[in-house]
ModelCIF file with pLDDT and N, C-alpha, C, O atoms, coordinates in Angstrom:
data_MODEL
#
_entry.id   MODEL 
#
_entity.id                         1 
_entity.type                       polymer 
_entity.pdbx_number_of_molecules   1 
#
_entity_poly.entity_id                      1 
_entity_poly.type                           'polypeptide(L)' 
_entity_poly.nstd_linkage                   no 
_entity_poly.nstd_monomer                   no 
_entity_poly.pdbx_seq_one_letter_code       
;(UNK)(UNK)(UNK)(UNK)(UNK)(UNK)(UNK)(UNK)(UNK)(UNK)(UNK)(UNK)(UNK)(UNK)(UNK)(UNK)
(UNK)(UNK)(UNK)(UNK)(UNK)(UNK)(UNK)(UNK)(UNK)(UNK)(UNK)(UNK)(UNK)(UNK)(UNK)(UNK)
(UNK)(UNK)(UNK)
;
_entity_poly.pdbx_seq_one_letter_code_can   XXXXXXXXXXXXXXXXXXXXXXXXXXXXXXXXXXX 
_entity_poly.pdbx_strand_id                 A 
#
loop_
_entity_poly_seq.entity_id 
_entity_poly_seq.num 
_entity_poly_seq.mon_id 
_entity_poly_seq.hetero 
1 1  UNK n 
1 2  UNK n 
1 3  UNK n 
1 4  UNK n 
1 5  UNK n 
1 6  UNK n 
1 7  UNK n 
1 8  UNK n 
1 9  UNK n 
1 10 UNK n 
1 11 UNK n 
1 12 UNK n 
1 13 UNK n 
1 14 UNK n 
1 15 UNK n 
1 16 UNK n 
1 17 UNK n 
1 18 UNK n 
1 19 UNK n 
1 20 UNK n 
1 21 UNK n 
1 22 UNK n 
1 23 UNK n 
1 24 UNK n 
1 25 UNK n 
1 26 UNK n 
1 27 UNK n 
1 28 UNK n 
1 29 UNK n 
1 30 UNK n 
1 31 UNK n 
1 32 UNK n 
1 33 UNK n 
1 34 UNK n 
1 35 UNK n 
#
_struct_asym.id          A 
_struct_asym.entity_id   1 
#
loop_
_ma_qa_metric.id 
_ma_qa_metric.mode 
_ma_qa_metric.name 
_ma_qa_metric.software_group_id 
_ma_qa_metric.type 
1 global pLDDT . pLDDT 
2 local  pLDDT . pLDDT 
#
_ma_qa_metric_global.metric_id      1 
_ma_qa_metric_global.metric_value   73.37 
_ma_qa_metric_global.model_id       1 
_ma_qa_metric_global.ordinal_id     1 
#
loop_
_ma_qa_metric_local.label_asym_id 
_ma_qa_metric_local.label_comp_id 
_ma_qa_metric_local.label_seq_id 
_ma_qa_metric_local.metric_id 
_ma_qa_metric_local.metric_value 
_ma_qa_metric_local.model_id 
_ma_qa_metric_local.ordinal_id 
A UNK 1  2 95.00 1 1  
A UNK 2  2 95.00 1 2  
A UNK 3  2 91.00 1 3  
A UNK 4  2 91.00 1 4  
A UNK 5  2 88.00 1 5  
A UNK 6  2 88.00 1 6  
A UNK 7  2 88.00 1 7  
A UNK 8  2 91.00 1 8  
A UNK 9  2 94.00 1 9  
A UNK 10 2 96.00 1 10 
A UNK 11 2 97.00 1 11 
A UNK 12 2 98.00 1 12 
A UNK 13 2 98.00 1 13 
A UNK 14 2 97.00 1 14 
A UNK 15 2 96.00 1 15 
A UNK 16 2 94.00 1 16 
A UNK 17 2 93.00 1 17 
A UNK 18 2 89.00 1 18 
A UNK 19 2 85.00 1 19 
A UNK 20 2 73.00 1 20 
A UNK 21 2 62.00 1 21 
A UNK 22 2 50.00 1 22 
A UNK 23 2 47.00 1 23 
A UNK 24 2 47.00 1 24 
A UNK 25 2 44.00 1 25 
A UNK 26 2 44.00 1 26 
A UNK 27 2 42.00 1 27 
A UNK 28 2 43.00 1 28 
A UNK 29 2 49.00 1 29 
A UNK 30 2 50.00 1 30 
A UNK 31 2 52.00 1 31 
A UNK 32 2 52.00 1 32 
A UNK 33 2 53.00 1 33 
A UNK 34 2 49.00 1 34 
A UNK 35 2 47.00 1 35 
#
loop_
_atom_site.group_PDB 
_atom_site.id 
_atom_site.type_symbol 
_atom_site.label_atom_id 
_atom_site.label_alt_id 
_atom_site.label_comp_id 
_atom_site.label_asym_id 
_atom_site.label_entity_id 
_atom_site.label_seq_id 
_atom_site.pdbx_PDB_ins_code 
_atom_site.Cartn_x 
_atom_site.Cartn_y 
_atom_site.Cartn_z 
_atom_site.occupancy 
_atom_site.B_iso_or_equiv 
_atom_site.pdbx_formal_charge 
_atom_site.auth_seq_id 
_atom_site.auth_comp_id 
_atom_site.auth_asym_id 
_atom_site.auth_atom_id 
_atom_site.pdbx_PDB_model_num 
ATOM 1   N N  . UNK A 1 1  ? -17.431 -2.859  0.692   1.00 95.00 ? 1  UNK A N  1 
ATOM 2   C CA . UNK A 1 1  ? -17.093 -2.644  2.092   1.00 95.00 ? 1  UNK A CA 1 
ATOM 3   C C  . UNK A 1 1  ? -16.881 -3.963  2.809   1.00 95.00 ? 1  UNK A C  1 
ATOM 4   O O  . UNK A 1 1  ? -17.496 -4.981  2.493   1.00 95.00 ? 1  UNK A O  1 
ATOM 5   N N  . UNK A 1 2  ? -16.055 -3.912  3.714   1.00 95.00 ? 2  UNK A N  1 
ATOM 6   C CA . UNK A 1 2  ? -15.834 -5.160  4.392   1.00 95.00 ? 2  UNK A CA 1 
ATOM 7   C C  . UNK A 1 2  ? -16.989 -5.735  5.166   1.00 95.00 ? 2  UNK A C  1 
ATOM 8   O O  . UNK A 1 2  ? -17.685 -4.975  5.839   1.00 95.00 ? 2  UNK A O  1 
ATOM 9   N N  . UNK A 1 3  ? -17.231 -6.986  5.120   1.00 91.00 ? 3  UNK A N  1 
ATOM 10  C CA . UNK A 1 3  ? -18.311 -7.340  5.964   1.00 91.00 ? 3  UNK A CA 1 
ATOM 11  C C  . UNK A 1 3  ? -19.827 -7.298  5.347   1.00 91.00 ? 3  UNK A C  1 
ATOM 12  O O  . UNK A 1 3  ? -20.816 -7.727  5.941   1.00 91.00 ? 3  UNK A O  1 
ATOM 13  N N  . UNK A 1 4  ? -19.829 -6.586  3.793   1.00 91.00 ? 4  UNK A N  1 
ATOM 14  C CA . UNK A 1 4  ? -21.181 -6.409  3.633   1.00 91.00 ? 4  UNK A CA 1 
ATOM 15  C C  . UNK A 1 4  ? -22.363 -7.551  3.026   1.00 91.00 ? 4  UNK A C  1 
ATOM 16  O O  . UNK A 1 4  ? -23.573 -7.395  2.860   1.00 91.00 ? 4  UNK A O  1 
ATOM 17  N N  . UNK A 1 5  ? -21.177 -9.170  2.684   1.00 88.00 ? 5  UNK A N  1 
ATOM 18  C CA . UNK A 1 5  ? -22.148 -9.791  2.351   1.00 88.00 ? 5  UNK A CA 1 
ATOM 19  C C  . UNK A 1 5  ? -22.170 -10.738 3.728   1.00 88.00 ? 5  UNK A C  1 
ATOM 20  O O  . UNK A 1 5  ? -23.083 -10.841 4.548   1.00 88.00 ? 5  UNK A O  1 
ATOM 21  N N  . UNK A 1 6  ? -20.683 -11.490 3.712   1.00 88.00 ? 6  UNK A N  1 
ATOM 22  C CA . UNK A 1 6  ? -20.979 -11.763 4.630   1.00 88.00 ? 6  UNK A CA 1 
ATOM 23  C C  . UNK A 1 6  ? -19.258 -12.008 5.911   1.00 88.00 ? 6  UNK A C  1 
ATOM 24  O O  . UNK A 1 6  ? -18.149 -12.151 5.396   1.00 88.00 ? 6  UNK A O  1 
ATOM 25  N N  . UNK A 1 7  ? -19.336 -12.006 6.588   1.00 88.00 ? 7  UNK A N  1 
ATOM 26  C CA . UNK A 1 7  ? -18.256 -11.595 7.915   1.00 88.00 ? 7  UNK A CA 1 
ATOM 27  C C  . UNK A 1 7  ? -16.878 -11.627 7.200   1.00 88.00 ? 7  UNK A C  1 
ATOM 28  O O  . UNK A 1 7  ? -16.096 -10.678 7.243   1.00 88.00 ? 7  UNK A O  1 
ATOM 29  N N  . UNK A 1 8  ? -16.612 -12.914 6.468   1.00 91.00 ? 8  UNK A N  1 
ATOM 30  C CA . UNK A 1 8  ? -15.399 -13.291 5.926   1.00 91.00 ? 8  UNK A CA 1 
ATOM 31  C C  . UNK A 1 8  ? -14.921 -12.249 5.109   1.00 91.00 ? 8  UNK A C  1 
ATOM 32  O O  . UNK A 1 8  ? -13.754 -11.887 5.262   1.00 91.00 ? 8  UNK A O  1 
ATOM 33  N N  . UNK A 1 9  ? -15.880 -11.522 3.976   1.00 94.00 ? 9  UNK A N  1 
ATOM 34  C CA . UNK A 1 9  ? -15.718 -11.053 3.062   1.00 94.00 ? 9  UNK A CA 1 
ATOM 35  C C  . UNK A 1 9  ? -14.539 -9.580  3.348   1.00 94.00 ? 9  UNK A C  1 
ATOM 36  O O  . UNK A 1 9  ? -14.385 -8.745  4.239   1.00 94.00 ? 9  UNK A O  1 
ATOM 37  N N  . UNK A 1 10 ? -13.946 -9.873  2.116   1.00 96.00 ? 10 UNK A N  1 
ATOM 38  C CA . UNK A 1 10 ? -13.118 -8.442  2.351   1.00 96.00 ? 10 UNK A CA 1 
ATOM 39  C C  . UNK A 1 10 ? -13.565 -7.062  1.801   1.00 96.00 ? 10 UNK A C  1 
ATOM 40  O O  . UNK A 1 10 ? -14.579 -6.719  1.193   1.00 96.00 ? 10 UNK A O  1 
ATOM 41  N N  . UNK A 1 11 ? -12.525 -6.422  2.196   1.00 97.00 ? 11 UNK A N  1 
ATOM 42  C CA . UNK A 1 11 ? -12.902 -4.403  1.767   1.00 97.00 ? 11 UNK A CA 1 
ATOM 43  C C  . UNK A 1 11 ? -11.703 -4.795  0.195   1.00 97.00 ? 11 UNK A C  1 
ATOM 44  O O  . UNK A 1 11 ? -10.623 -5.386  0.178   1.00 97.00 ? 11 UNK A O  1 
ATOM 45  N N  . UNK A 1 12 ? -12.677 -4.022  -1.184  1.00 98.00 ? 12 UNK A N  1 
ATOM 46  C CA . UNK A 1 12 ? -12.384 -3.890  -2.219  1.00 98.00 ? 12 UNK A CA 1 
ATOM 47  C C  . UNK A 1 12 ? -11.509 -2.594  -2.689  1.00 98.00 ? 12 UNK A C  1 
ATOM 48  O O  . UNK A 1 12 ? -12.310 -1.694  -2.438  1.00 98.00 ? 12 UNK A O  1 
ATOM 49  N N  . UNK A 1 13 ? -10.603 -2.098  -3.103  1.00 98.00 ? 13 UNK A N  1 
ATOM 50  C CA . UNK A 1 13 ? -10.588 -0.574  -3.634  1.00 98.00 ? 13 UNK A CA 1 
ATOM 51  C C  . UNK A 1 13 ? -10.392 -0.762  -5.012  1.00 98.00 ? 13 UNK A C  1 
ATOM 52  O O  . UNK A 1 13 ? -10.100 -1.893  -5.402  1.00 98.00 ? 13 UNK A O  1 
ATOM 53  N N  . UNK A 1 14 ? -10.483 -0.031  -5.646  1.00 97.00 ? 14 UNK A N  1 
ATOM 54  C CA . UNK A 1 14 ? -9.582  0.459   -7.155  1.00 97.00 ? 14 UNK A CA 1 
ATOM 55  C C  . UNK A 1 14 ? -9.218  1.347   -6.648  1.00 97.00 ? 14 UNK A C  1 
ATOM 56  O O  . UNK A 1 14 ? -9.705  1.695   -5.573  1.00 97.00 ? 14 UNK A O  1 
ATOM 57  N N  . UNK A 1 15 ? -8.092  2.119   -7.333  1.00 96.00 ? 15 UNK A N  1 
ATOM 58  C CA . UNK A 1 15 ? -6.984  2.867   -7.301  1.00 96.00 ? 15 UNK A CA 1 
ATOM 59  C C  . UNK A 1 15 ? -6.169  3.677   -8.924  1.00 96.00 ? 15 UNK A C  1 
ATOM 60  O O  . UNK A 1 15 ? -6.165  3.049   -9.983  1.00 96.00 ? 15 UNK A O  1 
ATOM 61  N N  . UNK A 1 16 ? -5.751  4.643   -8.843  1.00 94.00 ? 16 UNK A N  1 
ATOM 62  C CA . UNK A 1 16 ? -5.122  4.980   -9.416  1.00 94.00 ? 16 UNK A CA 1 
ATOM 63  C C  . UNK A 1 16 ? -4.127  6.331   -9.228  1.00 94.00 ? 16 UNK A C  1 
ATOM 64  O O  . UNK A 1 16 ? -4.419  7.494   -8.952  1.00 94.00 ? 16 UNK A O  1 
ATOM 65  N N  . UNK A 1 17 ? -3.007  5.774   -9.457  1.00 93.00 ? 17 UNK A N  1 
ATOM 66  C CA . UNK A 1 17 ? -1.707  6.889   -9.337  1.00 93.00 ? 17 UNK A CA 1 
ATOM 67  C C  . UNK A 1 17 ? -1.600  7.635   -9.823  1.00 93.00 ? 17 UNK A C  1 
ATOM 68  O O  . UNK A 1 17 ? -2.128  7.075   -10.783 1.00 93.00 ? 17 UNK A O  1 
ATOM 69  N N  . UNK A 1 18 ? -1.264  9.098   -10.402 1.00 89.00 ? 18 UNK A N  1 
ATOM 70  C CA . UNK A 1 18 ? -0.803  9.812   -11.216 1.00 89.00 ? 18 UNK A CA 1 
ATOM 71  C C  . UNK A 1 18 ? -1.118  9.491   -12.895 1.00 89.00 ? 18 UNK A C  1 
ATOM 72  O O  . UNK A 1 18 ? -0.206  9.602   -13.715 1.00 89.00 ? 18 UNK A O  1 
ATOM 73  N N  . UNK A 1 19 ? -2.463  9.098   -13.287 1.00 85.00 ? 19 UNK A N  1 
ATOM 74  C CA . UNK A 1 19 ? -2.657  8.987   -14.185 1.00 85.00 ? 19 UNK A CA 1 
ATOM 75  C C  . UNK A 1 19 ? -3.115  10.341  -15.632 1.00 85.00 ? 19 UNK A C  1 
ATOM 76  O O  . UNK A 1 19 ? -3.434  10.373  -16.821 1.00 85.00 ? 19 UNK A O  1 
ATOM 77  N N  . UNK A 1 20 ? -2.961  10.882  -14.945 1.00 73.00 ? 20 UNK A N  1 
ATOM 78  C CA . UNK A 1 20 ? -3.032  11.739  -16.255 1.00 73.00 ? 20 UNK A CA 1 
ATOM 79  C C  . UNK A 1 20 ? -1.689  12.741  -15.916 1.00 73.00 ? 20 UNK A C  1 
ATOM 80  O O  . UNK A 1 20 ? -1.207  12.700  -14.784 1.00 73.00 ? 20 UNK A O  1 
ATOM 81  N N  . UNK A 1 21 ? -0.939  13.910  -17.265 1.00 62.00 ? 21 UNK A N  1 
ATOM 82  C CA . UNK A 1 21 ? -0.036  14.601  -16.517 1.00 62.00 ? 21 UNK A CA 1 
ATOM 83  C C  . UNK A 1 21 ? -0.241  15.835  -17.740 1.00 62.00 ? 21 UNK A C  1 
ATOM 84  O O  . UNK A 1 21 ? -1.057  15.549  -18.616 1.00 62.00 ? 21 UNK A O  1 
ATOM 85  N N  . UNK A 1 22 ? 0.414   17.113  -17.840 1.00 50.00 ? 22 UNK A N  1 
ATOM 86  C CA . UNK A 1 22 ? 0.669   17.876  -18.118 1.00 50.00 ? 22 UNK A CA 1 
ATOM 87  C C  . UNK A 1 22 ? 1.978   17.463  -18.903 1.00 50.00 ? 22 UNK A C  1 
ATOM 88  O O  . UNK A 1 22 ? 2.532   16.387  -18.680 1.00 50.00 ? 22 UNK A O  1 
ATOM 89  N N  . UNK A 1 23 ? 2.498   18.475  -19.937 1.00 47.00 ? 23 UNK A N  1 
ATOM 90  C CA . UNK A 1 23 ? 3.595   18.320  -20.297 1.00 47.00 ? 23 UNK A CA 1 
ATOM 91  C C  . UNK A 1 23 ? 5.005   18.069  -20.143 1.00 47.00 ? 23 UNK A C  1 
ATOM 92  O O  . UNK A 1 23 ? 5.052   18.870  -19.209 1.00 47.00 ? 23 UNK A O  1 
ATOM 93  N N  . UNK A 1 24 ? 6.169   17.679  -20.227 1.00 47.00 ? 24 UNK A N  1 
ATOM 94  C CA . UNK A 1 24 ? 6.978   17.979  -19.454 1.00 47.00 ? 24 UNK A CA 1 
ATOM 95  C C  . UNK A 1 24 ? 7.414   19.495  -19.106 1.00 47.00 ? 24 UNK A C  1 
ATOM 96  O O  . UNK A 1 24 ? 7.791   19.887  -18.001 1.00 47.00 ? 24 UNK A O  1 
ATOM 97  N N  . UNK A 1 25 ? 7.293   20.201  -20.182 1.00 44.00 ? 25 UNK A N  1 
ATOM 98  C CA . UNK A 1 25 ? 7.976   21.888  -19.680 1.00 44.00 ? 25 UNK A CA 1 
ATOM 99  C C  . UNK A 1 25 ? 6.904   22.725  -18.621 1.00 44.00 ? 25 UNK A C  1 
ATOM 100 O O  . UNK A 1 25 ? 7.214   23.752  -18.017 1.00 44.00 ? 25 UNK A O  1 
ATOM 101 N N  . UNK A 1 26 ? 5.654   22.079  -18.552 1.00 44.00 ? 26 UNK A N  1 
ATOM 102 C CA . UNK A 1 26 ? 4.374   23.063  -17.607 1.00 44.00 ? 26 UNK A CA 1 
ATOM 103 C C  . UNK A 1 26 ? 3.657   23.359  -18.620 1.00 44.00 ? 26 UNK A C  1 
ATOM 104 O O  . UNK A 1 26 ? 4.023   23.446  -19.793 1.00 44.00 ? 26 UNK A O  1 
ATOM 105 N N  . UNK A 1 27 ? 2.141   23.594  -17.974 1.00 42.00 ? 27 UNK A N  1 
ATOM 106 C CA . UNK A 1 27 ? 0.846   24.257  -19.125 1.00 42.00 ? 27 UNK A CA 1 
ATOM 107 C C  . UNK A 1 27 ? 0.309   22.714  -19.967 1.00 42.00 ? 27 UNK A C  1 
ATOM 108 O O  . UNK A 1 27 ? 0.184   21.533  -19.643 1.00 42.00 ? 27 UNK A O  1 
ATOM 109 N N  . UNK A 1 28 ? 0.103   23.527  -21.179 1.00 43.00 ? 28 UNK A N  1 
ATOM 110 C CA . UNK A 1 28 ? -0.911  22.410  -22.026 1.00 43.00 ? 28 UNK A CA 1 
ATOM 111 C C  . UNK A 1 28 ? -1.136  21.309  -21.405 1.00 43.00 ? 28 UNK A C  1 
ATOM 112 O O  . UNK A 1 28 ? -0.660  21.012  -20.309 1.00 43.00 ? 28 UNK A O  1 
ATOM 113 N N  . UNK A 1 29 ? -2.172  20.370  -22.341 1.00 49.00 ? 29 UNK A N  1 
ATOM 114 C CA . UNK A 1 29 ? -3.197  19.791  -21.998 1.00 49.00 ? 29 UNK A CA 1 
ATOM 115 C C  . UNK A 1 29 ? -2.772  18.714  -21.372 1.00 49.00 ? 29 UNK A C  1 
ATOM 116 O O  . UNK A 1 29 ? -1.694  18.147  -21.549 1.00 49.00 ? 29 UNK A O  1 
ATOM 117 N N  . UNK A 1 30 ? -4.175  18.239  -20.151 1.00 50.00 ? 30 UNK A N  1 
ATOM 118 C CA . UNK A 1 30 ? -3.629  17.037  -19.935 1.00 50.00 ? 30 UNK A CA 1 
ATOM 119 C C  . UNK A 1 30 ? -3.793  16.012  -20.461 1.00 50.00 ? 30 UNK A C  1 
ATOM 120 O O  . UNK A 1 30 ? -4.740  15.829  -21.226 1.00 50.00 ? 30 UNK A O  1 
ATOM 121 N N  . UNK A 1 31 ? -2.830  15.020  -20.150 1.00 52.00 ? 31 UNK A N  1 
ATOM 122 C CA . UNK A 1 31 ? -2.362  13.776  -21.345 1.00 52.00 ? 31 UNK A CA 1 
ATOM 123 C C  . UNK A 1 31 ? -2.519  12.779  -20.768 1.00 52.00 ? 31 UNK A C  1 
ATOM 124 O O  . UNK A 1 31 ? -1.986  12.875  -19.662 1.00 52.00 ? 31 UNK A O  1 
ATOM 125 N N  . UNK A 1 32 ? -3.067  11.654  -20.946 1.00 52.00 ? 32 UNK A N  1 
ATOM 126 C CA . UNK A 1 32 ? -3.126  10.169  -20.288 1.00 52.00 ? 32 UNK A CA 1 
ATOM 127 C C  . UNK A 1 32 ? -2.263  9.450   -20.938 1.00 52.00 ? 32 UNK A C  1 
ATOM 128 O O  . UNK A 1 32 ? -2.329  8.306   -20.487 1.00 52.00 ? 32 UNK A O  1 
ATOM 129 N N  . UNK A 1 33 ? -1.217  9.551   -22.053 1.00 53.00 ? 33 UNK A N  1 
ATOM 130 C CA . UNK A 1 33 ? -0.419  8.827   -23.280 1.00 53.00 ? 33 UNK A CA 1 
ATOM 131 C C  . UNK A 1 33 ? 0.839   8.472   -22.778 1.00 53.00 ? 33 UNK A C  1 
ATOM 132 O O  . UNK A 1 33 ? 1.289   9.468   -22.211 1.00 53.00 ? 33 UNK A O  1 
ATOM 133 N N  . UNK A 1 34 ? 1.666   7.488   -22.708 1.00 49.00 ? 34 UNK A N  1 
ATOM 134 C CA . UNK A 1 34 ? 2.564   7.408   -21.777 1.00 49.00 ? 34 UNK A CA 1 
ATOM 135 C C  . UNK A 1 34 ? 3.656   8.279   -22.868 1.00 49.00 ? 34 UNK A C  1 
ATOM 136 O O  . UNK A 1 34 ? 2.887   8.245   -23.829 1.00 49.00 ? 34 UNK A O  1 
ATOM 137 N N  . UNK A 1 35 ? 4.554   8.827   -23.266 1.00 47.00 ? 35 UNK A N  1 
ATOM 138 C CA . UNK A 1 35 ? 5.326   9.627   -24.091 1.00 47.00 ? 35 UNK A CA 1 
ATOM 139 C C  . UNK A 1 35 ? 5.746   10.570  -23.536 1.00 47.00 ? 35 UNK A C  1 
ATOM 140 O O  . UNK A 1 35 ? 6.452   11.377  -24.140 1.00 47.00 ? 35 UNK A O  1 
#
């Protein structure tokens, strides 16, 4: 969080986009594999 050690300090995130997906046609499993 911003401010929590000391004034200067900044706000941190991680993030992530659309990392897992379904197949291309719909249904089955989800896939983290880029393919």
């Amino acid at each position: 969080k911003e401010g929590w050690w000391k004034l200067w300090t900044p706000q941190i995130v991680l993030g992530a986009n659309d990392p897992g997906s379904h197949s291309d046609h719909g249904g089955g499993n989800i896939t983290f594999d880029n393919a």
